[in-house]
C-alpha atoms as a PDB file:
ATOM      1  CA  UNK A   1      55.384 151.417  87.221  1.00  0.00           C
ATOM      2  CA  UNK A   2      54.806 148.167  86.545  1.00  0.00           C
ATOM      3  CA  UNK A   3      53.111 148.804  83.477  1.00  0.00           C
ATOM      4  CA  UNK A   4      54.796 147.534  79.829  1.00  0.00           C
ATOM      5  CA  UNK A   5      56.211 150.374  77.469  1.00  0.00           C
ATOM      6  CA  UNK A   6      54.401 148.306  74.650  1.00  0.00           C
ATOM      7  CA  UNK A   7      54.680 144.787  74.496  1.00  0.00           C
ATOM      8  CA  UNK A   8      58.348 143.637  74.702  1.00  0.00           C
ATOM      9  CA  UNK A   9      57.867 141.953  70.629  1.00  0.00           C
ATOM     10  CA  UNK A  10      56.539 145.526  69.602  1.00  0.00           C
ATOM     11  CA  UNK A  11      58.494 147.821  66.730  1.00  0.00           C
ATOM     12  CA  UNK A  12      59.909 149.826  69.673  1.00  0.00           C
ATOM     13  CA  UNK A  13      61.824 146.589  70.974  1.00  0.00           C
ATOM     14  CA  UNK A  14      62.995 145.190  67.515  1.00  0.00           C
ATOM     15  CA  UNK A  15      66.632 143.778  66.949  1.00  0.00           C
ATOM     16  CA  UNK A  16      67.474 145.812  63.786  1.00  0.00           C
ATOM     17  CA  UNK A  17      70.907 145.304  63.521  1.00  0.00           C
ATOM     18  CA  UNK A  18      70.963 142.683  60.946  1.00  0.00           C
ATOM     19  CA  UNK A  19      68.734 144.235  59.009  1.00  0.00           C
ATOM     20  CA  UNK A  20      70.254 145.490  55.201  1.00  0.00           C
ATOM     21  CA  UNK A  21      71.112 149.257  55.305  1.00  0.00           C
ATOM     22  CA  UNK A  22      68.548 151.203  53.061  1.00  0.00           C
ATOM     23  CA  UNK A  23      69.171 152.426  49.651  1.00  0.00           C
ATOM     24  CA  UNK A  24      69.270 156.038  50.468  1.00  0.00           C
ATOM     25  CA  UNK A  25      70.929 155.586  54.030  1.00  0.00           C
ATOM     26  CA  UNK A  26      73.649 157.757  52.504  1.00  0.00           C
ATOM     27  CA  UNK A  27      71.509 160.396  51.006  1.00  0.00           C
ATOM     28  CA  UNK A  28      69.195 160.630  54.270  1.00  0.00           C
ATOM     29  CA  UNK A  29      72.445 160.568  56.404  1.00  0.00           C
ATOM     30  CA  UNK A  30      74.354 163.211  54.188  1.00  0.00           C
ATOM     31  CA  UNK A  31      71.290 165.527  54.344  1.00  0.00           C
ATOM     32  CA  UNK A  32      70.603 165.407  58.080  1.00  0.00           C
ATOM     33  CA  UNK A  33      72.636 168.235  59.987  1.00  0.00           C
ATOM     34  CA  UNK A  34      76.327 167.654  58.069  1.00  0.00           C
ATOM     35  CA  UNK A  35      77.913 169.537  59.925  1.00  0.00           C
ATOM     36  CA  UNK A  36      76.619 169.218  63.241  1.00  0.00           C
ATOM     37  CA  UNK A  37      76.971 166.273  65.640  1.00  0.00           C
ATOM     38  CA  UNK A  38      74.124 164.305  67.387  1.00  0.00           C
ATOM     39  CA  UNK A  39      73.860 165.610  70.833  1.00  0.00           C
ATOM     40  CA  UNK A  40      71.475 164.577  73.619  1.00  0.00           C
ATOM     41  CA  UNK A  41      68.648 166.791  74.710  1.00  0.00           C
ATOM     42  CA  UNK A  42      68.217 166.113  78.813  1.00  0.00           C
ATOM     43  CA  UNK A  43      69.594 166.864  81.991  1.00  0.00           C
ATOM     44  CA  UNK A  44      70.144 170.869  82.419  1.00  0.00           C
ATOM     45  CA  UNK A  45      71.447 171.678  78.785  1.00  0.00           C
ATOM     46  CA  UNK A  46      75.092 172.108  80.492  1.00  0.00           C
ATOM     47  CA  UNK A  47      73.362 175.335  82.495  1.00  0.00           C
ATOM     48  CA  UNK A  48      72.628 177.018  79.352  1.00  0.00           C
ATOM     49  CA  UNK A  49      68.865 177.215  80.018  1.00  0.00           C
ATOM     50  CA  UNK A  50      67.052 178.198  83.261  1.00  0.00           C
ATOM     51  CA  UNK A  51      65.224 175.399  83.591  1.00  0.00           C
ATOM     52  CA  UNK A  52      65.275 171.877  83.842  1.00  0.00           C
ATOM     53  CA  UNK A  53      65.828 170.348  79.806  1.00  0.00           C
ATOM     54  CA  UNK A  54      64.567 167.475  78.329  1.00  0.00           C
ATOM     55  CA  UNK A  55      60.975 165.728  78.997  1.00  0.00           C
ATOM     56  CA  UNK A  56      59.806 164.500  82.193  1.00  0.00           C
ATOM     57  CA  UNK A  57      57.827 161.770  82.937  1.00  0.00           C
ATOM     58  CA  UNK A  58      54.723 162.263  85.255  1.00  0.00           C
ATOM     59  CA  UNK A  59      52.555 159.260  86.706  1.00  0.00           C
ATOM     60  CA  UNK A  60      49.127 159.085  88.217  1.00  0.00           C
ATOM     61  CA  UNK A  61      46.753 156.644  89.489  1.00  0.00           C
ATOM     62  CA  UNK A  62      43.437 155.933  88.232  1.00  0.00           C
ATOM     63  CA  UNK A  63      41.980 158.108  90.720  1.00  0.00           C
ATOM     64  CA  UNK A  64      43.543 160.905  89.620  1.00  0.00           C
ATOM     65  CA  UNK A  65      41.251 164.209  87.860  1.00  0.00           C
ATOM     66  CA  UNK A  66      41.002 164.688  84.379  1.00  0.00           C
ATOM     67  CA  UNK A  67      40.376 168.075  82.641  1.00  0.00           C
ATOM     68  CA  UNK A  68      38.722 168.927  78.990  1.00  0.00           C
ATOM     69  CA  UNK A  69      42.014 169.877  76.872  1.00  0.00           C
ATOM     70  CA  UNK A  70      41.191 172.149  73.862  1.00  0.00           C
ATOM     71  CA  UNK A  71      43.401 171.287  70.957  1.00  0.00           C
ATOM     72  CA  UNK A  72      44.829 173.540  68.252  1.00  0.00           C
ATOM     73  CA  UNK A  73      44.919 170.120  65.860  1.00  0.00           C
ATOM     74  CA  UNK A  74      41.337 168.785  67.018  1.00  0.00           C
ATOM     75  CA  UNK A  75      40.700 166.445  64.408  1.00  0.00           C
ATOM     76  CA  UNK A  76      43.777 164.584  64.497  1.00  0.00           C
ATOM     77  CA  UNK A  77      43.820 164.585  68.101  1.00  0.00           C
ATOM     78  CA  UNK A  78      42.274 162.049  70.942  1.00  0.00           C
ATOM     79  CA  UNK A  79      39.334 164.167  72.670  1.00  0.00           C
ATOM     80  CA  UNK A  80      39.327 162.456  75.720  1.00  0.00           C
ATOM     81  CA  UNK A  81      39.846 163.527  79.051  1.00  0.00           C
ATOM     82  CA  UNK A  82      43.756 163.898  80.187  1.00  0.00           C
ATOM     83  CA  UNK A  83      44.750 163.585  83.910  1.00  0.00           C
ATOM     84  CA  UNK A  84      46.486 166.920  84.187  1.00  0.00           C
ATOM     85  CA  UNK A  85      46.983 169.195  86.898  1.00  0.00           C
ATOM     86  CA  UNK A  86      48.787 170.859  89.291  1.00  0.00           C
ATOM     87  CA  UNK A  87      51.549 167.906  89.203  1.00  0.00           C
ATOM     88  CA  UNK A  88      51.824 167.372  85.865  1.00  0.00           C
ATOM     89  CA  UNK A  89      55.376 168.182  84.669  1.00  0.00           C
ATOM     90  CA  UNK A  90      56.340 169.959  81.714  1.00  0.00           C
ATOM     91  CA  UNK A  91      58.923 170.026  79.188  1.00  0.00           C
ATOM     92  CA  UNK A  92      60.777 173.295  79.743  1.00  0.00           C
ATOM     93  CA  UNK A  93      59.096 173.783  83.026  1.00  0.00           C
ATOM     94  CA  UNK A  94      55.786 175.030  84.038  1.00  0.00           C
ATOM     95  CA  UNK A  95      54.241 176.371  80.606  1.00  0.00           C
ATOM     96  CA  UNK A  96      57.278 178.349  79.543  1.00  0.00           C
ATOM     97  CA  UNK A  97      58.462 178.589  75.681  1.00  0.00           C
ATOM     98  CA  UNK A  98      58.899 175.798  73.714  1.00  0.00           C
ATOM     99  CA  UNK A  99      57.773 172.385  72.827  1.00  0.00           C
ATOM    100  CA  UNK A 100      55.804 172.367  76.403  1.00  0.00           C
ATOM    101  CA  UNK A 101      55.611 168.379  76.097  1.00  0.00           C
ATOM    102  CA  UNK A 102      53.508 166.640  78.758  1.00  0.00           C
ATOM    103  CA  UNK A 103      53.873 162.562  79.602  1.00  0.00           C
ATOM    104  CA  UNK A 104      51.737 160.991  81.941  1.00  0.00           C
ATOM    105  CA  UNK A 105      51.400 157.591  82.425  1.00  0.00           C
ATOM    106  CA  UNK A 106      48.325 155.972  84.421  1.00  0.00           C
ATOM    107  CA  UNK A 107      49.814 153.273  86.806  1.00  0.00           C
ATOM    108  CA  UNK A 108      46.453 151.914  87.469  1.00  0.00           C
ATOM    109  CA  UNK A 109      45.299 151.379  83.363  1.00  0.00           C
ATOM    110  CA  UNK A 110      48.772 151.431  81.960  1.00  0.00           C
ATOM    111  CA  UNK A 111      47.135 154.369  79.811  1.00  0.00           C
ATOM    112  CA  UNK A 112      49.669 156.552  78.452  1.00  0.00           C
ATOM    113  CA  UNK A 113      48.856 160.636  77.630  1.00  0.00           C
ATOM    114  CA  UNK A 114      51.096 162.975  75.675  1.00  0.00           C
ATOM    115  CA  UNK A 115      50.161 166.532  74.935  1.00  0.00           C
ATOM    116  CA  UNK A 116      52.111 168.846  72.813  1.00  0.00           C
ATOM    117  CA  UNK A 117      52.206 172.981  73.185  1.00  0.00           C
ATOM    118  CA  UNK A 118      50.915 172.378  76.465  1.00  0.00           C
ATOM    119  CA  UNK A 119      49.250 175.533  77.969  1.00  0.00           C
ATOM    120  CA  UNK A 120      46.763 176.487  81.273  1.00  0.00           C
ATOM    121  CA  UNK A 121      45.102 179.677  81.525  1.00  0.00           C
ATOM    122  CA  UNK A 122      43.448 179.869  84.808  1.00  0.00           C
ATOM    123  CA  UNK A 123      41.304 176.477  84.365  1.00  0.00           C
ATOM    124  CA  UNK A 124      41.639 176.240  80.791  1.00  0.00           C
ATOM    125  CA  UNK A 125      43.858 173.629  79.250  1.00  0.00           C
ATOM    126  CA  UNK A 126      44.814 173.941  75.615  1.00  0.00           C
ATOM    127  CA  UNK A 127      47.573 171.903  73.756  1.00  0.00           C
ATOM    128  CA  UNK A 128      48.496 172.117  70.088  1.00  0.00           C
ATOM    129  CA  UNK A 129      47.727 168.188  70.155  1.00  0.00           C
ATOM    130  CA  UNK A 130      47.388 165.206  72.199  1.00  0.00           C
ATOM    131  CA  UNK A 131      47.694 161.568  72.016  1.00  0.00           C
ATOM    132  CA  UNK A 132      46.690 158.394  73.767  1.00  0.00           C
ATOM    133  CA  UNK A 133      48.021 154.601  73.998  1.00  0.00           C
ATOM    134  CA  UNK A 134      47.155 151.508  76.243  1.00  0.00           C
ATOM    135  CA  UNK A 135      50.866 150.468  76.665  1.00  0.00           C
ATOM    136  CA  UNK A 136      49.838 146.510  76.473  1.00  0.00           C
ATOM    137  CA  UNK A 137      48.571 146.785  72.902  1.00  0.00           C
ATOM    138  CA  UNK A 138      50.568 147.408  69.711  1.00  0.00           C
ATOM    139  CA  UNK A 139      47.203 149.530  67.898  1.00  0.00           C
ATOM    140  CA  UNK A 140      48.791 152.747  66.095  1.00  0.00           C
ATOM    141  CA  UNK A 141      47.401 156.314  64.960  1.00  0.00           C
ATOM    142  CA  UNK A 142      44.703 155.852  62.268  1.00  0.00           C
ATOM    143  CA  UNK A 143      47.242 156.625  59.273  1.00  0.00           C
ATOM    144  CA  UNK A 144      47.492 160.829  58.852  1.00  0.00           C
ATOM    145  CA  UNK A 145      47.291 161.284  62.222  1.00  0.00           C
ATOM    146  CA  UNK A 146      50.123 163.130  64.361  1.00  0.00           C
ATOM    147  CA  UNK A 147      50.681 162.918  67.724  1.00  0.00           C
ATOM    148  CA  UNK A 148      52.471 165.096  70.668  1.00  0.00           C
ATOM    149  CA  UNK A 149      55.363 163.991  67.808  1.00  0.00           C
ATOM    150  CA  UNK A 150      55.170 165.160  64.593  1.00  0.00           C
ATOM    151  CA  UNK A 151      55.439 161.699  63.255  1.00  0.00           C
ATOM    152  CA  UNK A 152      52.389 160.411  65.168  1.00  0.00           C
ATOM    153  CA  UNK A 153      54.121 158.147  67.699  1.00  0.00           C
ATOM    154  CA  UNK A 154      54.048 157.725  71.621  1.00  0.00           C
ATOM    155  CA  UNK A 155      57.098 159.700  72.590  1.00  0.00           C
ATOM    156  CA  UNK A 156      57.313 157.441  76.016  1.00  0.00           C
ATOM    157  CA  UNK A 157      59.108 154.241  74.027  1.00  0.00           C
ATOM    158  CA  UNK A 158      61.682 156.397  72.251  1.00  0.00           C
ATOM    159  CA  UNK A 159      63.280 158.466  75.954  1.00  0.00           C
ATOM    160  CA  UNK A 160      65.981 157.153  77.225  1.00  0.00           C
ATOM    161  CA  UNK A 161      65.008 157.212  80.995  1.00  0.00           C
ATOM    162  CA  UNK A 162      67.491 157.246  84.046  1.00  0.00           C
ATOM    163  CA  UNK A 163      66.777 154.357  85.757  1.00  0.00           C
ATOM    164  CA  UNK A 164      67.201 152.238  82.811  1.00  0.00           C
ATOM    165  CA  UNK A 165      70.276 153.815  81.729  1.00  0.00           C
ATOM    166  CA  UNK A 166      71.853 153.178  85.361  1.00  0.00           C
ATOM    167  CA  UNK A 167      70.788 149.771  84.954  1.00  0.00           C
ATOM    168  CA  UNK A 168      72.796 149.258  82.322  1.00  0.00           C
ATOM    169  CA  UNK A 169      69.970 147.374  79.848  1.00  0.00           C
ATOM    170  CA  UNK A 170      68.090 149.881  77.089  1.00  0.00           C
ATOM    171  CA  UNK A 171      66.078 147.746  75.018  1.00  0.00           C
ATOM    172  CA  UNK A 172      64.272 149.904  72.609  1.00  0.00           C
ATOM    173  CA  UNK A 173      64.729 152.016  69.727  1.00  0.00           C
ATOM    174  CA  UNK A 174      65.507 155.920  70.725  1.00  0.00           C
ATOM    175  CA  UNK A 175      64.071 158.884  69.805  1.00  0.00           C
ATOM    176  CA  UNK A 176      65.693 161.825  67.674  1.00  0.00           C
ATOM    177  CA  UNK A 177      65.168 164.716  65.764  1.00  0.00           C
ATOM    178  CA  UNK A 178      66.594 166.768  62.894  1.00  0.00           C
ATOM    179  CA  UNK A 179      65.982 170.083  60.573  1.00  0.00           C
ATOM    180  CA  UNK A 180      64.684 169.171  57.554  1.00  0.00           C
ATOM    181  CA  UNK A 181      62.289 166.248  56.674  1.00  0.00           C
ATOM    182  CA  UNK A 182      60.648 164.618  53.644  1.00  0.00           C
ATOM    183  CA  UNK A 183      56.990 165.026  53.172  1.00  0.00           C
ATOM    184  CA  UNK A 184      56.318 160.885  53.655  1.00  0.00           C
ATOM    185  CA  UNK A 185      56.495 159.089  56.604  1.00  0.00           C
ATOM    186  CA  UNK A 186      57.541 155.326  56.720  1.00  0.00           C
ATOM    187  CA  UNK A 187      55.649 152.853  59.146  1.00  0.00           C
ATOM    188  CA  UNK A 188      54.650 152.382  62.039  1.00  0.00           C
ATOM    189  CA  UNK A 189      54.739 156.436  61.820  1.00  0.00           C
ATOM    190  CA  UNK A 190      51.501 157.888  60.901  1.00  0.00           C
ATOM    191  CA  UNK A 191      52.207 161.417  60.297  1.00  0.00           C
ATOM    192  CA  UNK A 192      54.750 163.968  58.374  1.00  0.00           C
ATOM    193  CA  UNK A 193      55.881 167.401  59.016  1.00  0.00           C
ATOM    194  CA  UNK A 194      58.168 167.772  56.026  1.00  0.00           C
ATOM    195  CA  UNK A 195      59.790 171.272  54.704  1.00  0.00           C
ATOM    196  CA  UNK A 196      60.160 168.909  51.026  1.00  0.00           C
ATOM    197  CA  UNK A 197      59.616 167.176  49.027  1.00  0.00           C
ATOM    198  CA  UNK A 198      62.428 164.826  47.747  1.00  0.00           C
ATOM    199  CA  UNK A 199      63.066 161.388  48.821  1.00  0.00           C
ATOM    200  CA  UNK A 200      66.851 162.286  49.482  1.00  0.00           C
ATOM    201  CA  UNK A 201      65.648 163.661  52.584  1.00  0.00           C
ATOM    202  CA  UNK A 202      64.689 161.463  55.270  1.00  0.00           C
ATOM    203  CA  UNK A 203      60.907 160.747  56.275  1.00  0.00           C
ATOM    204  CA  UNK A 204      59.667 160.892  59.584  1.00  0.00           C
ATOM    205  CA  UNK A 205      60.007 156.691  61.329  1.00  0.00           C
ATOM    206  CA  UNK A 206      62.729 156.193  59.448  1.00  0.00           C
ATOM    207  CA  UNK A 207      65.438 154.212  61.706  1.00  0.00           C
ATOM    208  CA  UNK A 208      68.855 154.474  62.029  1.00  0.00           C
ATOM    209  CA  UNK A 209      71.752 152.545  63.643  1.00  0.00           C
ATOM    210  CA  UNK A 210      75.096 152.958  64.793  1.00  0.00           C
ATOM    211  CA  UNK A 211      77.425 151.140  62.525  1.00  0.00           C
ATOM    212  CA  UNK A 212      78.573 147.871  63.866  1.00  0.00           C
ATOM    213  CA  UNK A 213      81.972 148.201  63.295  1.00  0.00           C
ATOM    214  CA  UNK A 214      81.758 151.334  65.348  1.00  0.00           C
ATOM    215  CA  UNK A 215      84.117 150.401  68.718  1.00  0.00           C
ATOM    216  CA  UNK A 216      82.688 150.896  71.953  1.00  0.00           C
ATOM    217  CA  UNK A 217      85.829 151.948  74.330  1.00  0.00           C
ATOM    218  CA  UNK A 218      86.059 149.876  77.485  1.00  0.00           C
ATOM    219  CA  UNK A 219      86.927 153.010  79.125  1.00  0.00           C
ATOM    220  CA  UNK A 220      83.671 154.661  78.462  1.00  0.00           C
ATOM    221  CA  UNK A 221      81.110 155.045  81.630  1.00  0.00           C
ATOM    222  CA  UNK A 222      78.883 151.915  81.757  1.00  0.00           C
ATOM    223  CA  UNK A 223      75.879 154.003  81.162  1.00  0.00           C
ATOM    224  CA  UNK A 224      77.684 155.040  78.292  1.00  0.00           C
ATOM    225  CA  UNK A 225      78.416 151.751  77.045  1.00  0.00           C
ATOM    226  CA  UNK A 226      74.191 150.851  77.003  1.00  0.00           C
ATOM    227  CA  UNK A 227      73.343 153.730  75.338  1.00  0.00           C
ATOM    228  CA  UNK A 228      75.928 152.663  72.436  1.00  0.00           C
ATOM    229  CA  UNK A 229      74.825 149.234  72.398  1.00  0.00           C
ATOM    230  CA  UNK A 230      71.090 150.419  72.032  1.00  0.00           C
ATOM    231  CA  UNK A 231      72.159 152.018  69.222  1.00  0.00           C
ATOM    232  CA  UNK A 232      73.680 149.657  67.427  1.00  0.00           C
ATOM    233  CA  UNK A 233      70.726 147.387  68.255  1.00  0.00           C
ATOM    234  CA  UNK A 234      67.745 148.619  68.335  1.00  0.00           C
ATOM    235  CA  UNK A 235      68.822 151.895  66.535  1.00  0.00           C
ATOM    236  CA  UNK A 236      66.963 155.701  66.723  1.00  0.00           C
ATOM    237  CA  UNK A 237      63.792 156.802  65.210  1.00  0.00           C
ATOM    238  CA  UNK A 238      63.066 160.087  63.328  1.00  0.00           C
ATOM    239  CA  UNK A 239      60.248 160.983  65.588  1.00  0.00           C
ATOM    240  CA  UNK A 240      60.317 165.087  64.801  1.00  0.00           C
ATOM    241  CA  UNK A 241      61.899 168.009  63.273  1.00  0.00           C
END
């Protein structure tokens, strides 16, 4: 669309690679996964799940119908009317198992909608939350507040999308996940969903970087190569766990 994703001097869009390296960088880092490697979550999963991994991206006009969504997490969740339907894509597929993300942007308002746990019975529509965002403005969650992310922000920003990827210019912070999580949350999050309590773990919005000394092979891919550099620049946010 021709809508912003936030307003290009927004957190999302920082230049953090200057920026000093936390005090317990090594403690977060050391407690995140050890022995596992960061690995992306899109495309088919390498054929290891039936359908279609990683969340999709649906957009409407303004003329499009909105239905009542019933949330699981009411009070911390925008009760508003969501343009879902019949088109709207979800994460995992049509309402299987899982996180059952939904993202729909509004072309026409630049209004952004996220649901989380996303289910339809007949026409019912339930979610376990749901957020909203004007994509011009840089207003957060009221503090305490999750999202369709556990650490209360728009999970649109942090997705690396194809068509920028292919374009060789990412020029935002990206979303991640790990296991276990600290029960703060550092801003612009709003929201935790920590298993404990112990500041050695990392809290949800905290951001990480690949190192700068970190080489980026010439004979890497070029899409590659922009996902590395977005990395090292604008860094990934802890978004859920």
């Amino acid at each position: 669309t021709t809508c912003p994703v936030f307003p290009f001097d927004s957190w999302w869009h920082a230049d953090v690679s200057k920026l000093p390296v936390h005090a317990r960088s090594a403690q977060w880092m050391a407690n995140m996964s050890p022995t596992r490697n960061l690995h992306p979550d899109f495309g088919p999963s390498y054929g290891e799940q039936p359908a279609p991994y990683g969340i999709p991206i649906t957009v409407v006009d303004g003329k499009h119908a909105t239905v009542t969504v019933t949330f699981q997490y009411a009070t911390e969740s925008d009760r508003i009317p969501y343009p879902l339907g019949n088109d709207t894509l979800v994460e995992g597929g049509q309402y299987n198992s899982g996180d059952r993300h939904t993202i729909v942007v509004d072309k026409t308002t630049c209004r952004l909608y996220e649901t989380w746990a996303t289910q339809r019975v007949g026409t019912a529509w339930r979610a376990g939350s749901g957020a909203s965002w004007d994509l011009t403005s840089y207003n957060l969650r009221r503090a305490g507040w999750t999202s369709a992310d556990a650490a209360g922000l728009p999970i649109l920003p942090g997705l690396l999308r194809y068509e920028e990827a292919v374009a060789g210019t990412i020029d935002h912070a990206i979303r991640f996940t790990t296991d276990v999580t600290d029960q703060r949350y550092l801003w612009p999050a709003r929201h935790q969903a920590g298993s404990v309590n112990n500041l050695a773990y990392p809290p949800m919005g905290a951001r990480f970087r690949l190192k700068a000394s970190y080489v980026i092979a010439p004979t890497l891919r070029a899409d590659t190569k922009a996902i590395l550099k977005a990395m090292k620049t604008y860094g990934l946010v802890l978004a859920d766990n």
